[in-house]
N, C-alpha and C. Protein backbone atom coordinates (compact mmCIF):
# COMPACT_ATOMS: atom_id res chain seq x y z
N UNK A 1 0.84 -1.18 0.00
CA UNK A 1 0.00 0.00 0.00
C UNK A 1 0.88 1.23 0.00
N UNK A 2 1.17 1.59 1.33
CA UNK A 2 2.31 2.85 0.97
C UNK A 2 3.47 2.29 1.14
N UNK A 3 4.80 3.61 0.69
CA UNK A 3 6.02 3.18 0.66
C UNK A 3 6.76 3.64 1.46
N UNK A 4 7.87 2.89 1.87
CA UNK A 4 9.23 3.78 2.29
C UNK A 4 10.24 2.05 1.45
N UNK A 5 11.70 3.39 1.43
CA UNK A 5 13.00 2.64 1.18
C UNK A 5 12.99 2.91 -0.05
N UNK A 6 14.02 2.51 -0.33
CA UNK A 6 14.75 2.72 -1.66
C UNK A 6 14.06 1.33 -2.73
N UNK A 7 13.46 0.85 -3.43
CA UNK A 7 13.43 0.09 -4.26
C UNK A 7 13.66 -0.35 -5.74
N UNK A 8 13.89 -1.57 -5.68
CA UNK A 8 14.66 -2.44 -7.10
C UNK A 8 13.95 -2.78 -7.79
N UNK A 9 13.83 -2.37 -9.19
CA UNK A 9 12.70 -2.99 -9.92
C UNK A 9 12.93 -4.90 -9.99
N UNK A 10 11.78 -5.42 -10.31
CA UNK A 10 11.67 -6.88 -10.81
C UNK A 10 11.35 -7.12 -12.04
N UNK A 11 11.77 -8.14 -12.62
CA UNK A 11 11.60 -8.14 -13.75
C UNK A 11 10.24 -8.01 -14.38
N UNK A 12 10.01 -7.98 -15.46
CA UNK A 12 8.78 -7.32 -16.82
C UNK A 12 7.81 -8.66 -16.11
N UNK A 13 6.40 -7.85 -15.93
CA UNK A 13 5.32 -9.19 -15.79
C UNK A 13 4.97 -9.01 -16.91
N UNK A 14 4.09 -10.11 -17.26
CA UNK A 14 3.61 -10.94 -18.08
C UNK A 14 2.20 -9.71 -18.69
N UNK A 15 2.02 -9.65 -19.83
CA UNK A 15 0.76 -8.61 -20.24
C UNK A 15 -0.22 -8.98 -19.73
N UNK A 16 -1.20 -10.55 -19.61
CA UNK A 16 -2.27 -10.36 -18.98
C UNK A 16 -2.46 -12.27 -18.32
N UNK A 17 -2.66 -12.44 -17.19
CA UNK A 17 -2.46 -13.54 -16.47
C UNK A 17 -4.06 -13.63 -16.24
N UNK A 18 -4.91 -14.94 -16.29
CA UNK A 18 -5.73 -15.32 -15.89
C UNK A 18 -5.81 -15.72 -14.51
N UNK A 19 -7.19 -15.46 -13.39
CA UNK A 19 -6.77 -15.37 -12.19
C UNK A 19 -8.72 -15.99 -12.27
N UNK A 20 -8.69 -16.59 -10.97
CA UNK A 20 -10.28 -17.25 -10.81
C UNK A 20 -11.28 -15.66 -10.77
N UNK A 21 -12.88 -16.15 -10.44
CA UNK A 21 -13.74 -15.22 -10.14
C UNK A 21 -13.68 -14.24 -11.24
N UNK A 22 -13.49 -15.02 -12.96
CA UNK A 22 -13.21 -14.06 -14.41
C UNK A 22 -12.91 -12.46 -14.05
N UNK A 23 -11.43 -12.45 -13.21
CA UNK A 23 -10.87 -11.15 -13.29
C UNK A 23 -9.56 -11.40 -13.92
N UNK A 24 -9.47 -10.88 -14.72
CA UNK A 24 -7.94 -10.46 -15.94
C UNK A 24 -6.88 -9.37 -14.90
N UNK A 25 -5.98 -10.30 -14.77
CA UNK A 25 -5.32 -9.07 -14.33
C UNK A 25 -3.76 -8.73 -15.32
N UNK A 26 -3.45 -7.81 -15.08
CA UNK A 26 -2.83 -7.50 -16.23
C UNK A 26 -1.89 -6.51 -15.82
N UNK A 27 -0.39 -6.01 -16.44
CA UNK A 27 0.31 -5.42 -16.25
C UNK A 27 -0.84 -3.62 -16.29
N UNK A 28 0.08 -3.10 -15.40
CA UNK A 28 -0.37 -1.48 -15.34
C UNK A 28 0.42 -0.53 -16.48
N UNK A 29 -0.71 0.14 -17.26
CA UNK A 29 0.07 0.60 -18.16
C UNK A 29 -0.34 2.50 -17.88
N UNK A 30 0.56 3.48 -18.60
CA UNK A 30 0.42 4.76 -17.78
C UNK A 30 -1.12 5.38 -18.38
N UNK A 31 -1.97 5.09 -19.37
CA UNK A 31 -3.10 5.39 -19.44
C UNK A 31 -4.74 4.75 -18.49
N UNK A 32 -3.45 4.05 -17.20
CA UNK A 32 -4.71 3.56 -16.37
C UNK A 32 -4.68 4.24 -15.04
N UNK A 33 -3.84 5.32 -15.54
CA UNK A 33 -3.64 6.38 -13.85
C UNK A 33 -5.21 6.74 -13.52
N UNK A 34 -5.73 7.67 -14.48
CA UNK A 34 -7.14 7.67 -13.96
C UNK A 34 -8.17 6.92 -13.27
N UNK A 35 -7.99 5.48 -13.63
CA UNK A 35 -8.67 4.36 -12.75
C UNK A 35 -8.25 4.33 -12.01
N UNK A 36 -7.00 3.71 -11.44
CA UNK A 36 -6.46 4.19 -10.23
C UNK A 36 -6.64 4.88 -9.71
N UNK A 37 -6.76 6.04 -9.97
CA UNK A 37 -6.81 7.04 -9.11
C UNK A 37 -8.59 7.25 -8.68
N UNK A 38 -9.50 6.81 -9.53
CA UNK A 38 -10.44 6.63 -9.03
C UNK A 38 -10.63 5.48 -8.10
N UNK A 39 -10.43 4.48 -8.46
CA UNK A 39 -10.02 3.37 -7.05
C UNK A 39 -9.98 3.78 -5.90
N UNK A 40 -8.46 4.35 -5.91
CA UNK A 40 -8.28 5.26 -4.40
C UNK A 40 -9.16 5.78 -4.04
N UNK A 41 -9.45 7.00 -4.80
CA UNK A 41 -10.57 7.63 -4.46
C UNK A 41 -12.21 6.99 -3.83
N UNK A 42 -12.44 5.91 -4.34
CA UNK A 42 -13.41 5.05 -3.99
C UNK A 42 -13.07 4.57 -2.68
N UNK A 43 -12.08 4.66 -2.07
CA UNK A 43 -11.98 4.34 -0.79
C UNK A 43 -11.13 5.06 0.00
N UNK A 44 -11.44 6.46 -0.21
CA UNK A 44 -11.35 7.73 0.86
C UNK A 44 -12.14 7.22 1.76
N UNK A 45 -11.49 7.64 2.75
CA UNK A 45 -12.15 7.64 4.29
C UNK A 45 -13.22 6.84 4.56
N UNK A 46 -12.56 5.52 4.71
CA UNK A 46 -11.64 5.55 6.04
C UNK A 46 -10.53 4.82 5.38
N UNK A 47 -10.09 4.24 4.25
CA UNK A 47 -9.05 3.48 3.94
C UNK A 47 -7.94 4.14 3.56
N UNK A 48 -8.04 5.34 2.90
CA UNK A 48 -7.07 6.19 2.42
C UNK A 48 -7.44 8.12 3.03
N UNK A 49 -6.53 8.47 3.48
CA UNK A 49 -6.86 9.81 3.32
C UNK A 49 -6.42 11.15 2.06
N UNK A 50 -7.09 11.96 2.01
CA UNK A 50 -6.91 12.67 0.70
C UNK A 50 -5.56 13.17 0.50
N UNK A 51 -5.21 13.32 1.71
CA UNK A 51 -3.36 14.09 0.76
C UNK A 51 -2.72 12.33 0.34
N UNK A 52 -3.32 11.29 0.37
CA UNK A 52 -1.96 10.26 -0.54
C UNK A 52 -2.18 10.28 -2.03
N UNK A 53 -3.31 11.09 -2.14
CA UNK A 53 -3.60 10.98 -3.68
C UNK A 53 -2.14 11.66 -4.70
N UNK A 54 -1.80 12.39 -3.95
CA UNK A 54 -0.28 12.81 -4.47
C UNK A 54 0.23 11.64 -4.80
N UNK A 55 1.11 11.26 -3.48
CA UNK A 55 1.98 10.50 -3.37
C UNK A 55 1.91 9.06 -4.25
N UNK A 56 0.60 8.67 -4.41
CA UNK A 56 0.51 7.55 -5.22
C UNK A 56 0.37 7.91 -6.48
N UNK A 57 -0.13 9.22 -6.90
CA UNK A 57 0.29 9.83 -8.22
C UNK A 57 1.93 9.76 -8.80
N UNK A 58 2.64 10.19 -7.87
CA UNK A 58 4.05 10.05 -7.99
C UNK A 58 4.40 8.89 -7.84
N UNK A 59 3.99 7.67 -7.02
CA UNK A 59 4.41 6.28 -7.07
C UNK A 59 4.28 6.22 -9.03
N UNK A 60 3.17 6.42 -9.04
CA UNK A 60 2.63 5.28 -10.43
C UNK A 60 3.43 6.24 -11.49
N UNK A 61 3.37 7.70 -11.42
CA UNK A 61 4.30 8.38 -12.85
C UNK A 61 6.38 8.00 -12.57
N UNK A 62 6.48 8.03 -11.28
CA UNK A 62 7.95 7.31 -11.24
C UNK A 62 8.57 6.09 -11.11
N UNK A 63 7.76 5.98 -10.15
CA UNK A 63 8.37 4.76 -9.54
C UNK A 63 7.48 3.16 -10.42
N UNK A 64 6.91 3.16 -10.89
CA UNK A 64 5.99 2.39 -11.67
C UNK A 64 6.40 2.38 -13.28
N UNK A 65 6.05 3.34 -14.23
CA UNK A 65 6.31 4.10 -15.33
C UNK A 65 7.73 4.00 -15.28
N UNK A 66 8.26 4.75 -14.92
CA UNK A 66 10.34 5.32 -15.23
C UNK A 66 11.22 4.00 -14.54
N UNK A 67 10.94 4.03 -13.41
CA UNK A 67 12.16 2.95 -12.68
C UNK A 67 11.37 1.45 -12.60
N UNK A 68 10.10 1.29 -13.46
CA UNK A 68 9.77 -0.25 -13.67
C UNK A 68 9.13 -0.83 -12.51
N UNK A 69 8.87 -0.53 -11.86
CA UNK A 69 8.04 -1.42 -10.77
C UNK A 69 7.07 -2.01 -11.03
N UNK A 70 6.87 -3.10 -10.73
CA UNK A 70 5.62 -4.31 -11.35
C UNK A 70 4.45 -3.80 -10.34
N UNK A 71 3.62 -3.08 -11.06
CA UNK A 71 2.06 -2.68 -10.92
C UNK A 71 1.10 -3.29 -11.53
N UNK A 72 -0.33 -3.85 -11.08
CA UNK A 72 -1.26 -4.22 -11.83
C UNK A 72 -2.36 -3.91 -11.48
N UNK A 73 -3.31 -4.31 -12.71
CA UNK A 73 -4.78 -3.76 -12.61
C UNK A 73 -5.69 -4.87 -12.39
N UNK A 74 -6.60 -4.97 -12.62
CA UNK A 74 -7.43 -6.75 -12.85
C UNK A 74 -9.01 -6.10 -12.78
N UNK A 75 -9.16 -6.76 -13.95
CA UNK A 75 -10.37 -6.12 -14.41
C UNK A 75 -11.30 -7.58 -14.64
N UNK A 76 -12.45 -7.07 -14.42
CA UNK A 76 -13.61 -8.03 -14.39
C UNK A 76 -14.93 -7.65 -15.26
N UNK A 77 -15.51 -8.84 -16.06
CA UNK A 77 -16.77 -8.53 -16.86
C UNK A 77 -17.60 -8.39 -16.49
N UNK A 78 -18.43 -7.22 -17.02
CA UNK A 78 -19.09 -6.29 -16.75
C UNK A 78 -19.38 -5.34 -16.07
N UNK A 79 -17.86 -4.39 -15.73
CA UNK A 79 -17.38 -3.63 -15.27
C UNK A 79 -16.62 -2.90 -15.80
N UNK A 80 -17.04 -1.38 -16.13
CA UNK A 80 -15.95 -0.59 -16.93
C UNK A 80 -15.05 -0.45 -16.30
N UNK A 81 -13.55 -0.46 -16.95
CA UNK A 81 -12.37 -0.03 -16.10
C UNK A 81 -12.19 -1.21 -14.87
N UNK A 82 -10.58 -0.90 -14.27
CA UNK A 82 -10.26 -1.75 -13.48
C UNK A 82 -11.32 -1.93 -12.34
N UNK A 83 -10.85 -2.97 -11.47
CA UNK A 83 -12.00 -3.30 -9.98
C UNK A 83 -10.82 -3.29 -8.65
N UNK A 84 -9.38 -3.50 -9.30
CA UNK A 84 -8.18 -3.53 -8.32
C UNK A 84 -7.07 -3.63 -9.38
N UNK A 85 -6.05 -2.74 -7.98
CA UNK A 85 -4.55 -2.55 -8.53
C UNK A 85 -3.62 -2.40 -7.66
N UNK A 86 -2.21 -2.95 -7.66
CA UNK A 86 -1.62 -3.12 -6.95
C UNK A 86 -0.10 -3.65 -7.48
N UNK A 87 0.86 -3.52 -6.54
CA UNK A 87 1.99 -4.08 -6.92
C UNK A 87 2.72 -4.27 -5.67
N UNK A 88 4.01 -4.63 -6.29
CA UNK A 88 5.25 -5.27 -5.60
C UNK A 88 6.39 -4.29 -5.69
N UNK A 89 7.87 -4.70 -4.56
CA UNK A 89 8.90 -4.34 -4.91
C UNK A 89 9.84 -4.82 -4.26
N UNK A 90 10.76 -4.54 -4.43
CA UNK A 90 11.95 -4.81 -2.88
C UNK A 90 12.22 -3.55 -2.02
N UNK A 91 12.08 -3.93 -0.78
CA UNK A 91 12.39 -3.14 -0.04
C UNK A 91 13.46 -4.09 0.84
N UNK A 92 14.98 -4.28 0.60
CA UNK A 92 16.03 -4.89 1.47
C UNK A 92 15.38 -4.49 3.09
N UNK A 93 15.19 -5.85 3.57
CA UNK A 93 15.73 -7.03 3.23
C UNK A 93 14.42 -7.86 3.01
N UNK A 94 13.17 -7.01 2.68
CA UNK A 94 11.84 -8.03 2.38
C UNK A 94 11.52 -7.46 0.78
N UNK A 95 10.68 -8.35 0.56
CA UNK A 95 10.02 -7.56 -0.51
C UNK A 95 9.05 -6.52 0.04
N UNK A 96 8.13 -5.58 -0.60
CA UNK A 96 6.87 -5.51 -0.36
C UNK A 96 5.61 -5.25 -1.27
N UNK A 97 4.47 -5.27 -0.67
CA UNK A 97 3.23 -5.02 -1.51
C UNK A 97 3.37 -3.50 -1.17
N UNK A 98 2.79 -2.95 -2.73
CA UNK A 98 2.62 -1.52 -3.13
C UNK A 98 1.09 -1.42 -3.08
N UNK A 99 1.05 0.09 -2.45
CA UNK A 99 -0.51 0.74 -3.00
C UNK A 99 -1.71 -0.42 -3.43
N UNK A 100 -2.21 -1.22 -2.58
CA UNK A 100 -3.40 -2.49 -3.13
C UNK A 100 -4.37 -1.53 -2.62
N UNK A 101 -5.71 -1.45 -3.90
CA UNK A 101 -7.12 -1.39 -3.67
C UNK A 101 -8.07 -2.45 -4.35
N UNK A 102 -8.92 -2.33 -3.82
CA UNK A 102 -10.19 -2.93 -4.98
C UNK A 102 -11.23 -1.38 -5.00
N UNK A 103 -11.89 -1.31 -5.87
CA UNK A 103 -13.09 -0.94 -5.69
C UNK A 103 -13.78 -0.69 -4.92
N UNK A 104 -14.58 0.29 -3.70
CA UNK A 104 -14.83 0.02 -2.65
C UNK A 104 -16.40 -0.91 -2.75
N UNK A 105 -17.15 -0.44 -3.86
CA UNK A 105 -18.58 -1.02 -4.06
C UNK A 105 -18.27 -2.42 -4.31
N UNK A 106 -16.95 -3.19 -4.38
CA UNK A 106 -17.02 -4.52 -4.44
C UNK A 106 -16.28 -5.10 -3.74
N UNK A 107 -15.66 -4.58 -2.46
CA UNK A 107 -15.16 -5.06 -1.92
C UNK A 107 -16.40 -6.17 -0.94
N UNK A 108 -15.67 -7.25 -0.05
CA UNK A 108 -16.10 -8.49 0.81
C UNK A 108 -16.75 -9.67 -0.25
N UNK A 109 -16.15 -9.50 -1.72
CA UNK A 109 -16.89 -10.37 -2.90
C UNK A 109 -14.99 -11.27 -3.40
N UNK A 110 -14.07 -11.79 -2.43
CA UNK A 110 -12.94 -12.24 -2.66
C UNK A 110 -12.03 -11.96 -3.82
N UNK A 111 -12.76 -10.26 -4.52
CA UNK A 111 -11.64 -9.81 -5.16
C UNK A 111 -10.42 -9.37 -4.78
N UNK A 112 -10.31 -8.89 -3.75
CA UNK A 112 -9.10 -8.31 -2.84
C UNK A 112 -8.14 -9.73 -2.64
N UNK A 113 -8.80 -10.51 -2.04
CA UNK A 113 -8.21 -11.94 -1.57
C UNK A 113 -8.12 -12.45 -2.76
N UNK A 114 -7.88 -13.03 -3.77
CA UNK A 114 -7.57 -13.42 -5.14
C UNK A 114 -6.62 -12.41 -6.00
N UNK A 115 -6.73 -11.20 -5.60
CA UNK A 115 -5.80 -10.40 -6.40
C UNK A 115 -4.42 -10.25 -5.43
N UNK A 116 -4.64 -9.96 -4.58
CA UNK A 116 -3.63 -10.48 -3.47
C UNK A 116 -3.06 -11.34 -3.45
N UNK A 117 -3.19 -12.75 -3.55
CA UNK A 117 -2.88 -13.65 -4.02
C UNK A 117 -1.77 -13.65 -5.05
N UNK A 118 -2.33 -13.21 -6.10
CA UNK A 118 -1.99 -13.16 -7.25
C UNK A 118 -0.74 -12.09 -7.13
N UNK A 119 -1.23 -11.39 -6.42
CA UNK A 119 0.13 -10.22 -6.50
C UNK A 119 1.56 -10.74 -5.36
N UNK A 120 0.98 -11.31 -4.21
CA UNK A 120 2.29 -12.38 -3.50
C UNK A 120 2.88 -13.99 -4.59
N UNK A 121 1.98 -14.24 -5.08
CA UNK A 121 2.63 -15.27 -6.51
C UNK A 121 3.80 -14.52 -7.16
N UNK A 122 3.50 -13.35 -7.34
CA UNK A 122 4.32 -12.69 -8.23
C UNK A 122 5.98 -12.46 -7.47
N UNK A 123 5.17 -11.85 -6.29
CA UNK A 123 6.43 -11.12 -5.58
C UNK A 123 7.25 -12.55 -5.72
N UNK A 124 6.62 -13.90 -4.71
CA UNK A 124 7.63 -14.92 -4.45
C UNK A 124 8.51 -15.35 -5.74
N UNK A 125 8.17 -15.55 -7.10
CA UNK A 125 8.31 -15.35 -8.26
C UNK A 125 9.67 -14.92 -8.06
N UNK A 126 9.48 -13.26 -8.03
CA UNK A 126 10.63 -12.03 -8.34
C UNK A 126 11.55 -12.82 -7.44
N UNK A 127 11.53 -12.23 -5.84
CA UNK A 127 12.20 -12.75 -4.91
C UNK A 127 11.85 -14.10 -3.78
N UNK A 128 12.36 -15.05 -4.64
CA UNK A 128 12.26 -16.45 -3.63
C UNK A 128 12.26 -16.61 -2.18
N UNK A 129 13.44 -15.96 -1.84
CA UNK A 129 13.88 -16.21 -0.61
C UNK A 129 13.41 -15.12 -0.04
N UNK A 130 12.57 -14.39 0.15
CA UNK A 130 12.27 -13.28 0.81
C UNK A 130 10.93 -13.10 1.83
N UNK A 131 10.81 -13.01 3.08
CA UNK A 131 9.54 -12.66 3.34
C UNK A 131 8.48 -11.65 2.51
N UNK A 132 7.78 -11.09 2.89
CA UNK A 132 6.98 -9.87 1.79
C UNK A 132 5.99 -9.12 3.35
N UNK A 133 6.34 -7.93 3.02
CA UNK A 133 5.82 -6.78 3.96
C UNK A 133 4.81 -6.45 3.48
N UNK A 134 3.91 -5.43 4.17
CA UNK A 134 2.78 -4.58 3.78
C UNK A 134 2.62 -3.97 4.67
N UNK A 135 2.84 -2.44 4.74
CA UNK A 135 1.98 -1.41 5.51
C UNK A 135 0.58 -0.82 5.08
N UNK A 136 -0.17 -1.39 6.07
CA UNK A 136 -1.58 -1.42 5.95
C UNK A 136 -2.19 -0.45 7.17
N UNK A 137 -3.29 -0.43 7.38
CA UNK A 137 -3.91 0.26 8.17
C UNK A 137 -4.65 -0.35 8.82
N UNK A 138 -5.13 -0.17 10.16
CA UNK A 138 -6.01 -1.50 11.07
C UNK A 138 -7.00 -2.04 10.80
N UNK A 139 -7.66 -1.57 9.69
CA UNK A 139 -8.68 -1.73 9.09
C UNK A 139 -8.90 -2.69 8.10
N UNK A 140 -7.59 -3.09 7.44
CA UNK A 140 -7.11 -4.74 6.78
C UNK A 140 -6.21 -5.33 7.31
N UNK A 141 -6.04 -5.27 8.97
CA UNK A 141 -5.13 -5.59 9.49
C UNK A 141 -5.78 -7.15 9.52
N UNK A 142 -7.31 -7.08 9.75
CA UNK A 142 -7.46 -8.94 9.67
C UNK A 142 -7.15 -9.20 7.98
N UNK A 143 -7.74 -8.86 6.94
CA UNK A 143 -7.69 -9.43 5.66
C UNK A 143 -6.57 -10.11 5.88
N UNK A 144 -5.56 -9.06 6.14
CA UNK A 144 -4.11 -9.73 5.18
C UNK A 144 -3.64 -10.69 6.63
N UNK A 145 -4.21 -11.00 7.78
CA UNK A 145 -3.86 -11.51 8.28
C UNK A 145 -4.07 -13.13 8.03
N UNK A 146 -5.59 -12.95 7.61
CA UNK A 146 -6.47 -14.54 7.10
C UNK A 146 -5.19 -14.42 5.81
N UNK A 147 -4.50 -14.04 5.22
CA UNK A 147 -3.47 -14.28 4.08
C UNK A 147 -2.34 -14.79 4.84
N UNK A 148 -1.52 -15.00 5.88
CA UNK A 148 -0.97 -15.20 6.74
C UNK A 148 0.23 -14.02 7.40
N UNK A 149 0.17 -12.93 7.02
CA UNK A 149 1.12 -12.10 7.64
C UNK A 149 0.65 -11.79 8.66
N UNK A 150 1.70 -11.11 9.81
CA UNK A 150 1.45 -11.41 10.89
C UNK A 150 1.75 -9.98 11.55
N UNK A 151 1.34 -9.42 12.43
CA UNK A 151 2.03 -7.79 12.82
C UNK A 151 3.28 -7.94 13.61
N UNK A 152 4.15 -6.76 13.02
CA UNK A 152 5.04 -6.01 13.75
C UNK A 152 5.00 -5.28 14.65
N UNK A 153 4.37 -4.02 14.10
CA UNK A 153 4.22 -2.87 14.65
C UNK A 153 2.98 -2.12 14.01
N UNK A 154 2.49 -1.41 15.09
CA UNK A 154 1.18 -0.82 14.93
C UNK A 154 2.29 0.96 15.18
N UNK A 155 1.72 1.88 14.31
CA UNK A 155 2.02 3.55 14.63
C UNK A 155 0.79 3.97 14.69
N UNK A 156 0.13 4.70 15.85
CA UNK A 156 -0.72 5.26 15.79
C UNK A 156 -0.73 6.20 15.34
N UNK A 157 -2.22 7.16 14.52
CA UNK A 157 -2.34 8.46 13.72
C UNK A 157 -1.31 8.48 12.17
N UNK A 158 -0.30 7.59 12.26
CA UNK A 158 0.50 7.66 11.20
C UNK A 158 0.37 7.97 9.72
N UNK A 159 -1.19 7.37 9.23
CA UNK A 159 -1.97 8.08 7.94
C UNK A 159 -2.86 8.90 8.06
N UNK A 160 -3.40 9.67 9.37
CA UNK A 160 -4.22 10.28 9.73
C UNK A 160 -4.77 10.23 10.91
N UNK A 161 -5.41 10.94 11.40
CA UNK A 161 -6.22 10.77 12.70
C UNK A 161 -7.11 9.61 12.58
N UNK A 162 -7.15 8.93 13.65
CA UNK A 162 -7.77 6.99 13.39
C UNK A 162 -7.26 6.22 12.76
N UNK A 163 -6.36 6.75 11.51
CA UNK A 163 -5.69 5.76 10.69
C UNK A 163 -4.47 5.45 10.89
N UNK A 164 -3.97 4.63 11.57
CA UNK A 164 -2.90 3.87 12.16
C UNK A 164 -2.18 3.13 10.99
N UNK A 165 -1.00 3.31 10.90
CA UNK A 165 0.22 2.39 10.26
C UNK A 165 0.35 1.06 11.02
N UNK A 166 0.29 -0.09 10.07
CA UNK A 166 0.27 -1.78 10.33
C UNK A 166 0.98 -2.33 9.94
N UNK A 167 2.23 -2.32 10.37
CA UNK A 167 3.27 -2.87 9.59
C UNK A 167 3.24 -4.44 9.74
N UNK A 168 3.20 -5.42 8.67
CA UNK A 168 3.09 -6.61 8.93
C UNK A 168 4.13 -7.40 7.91
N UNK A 169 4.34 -8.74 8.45
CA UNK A 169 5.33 -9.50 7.32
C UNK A 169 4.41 -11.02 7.01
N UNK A 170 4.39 -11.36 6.03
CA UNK A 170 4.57 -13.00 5.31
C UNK A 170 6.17 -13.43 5.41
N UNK A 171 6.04 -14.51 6.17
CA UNK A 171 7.50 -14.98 6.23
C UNK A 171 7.48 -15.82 4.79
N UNK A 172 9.10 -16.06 4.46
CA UNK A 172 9.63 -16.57 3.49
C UNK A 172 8.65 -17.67 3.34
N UNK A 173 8.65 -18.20 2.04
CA UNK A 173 8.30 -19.59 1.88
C UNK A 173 9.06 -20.96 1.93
């Protein structure tokens, strides 16, 4: 979700990977900023607050786009535009998950949990030997827990007032 550290791109994913529950997910390309960014936006408050809309603007035009970071979308029939997007990276000495949403009108329908999925396939993929992080907020602190990561550290107020930083890990496989 959000970032810190310096990160290494992974190599080129694949243009479009079949995934259960007929969602396509597919490499992020720079004419899908607007969905994205509506995404996010679909889950302002309480999941995101309004100043990250920057910052994930600048994730996806640099750090995504220019220095390669494996981002994706996953789109489902009969639904204009993406439903979720998300990526990976390294952050020494774990990997981690980047910026994950779904849709908020479809979220608790196991798109989150299937694209998730799909996006830790990838990471283990890139980096084998690596646990995989995610700073999340308390509010998917169970989701990604039923995924098996486990907490570190909780920062209170850290994305906002109520919205607490969740730092959690998936150990290696």
């Amino acid at each position: 979700m959000r970032l810190d550290g310096n990160f290494q791109p992974a190599q080129r994913v694949s243009p479009e990977k079949p995934c259960p529950m007929s969602l396509r997910i597919r490499a992020y390309a720079p004419t899908d900023e607007d969905a994205v960014l509506q995404l996010f936006r679909s889950n302002l408050e309480p999941y995101f607050v309004p100043e990250e809309e920057e910052e994930l603007r600048h994730f996806l035009r640099q750090q995504v786009e220019v220095e390669g970071l494996p981002y994706f979308v996953a789109e489902q029939d009969g639904w204009s535009g993406p439903v979720a997007a998300g990526g990976y990276a390294l952050n020494n000495p774990h990997a981690v998950l980047t910026w994950g949403m779904v849709e908020r009108s479809l979220h608790r329908r196991g798109i989150g949990k299937e694209f998730t999925r799909h996006r830790i396939r990838e990471c283990r993929r890139a980096y084998p030997d690596r646990g995989i992080e995610v700073k999340t907020s308390q509010l998917t602190e169970d989701f990604y827990a039923g995924l098996g990561f486990r907490t570190l550290s909780v920062e209170p107020d850290k994305f906002g007032p109520g919205l607490h930083q969740v730092h959690m890990l998936l150990e290696e496989a």
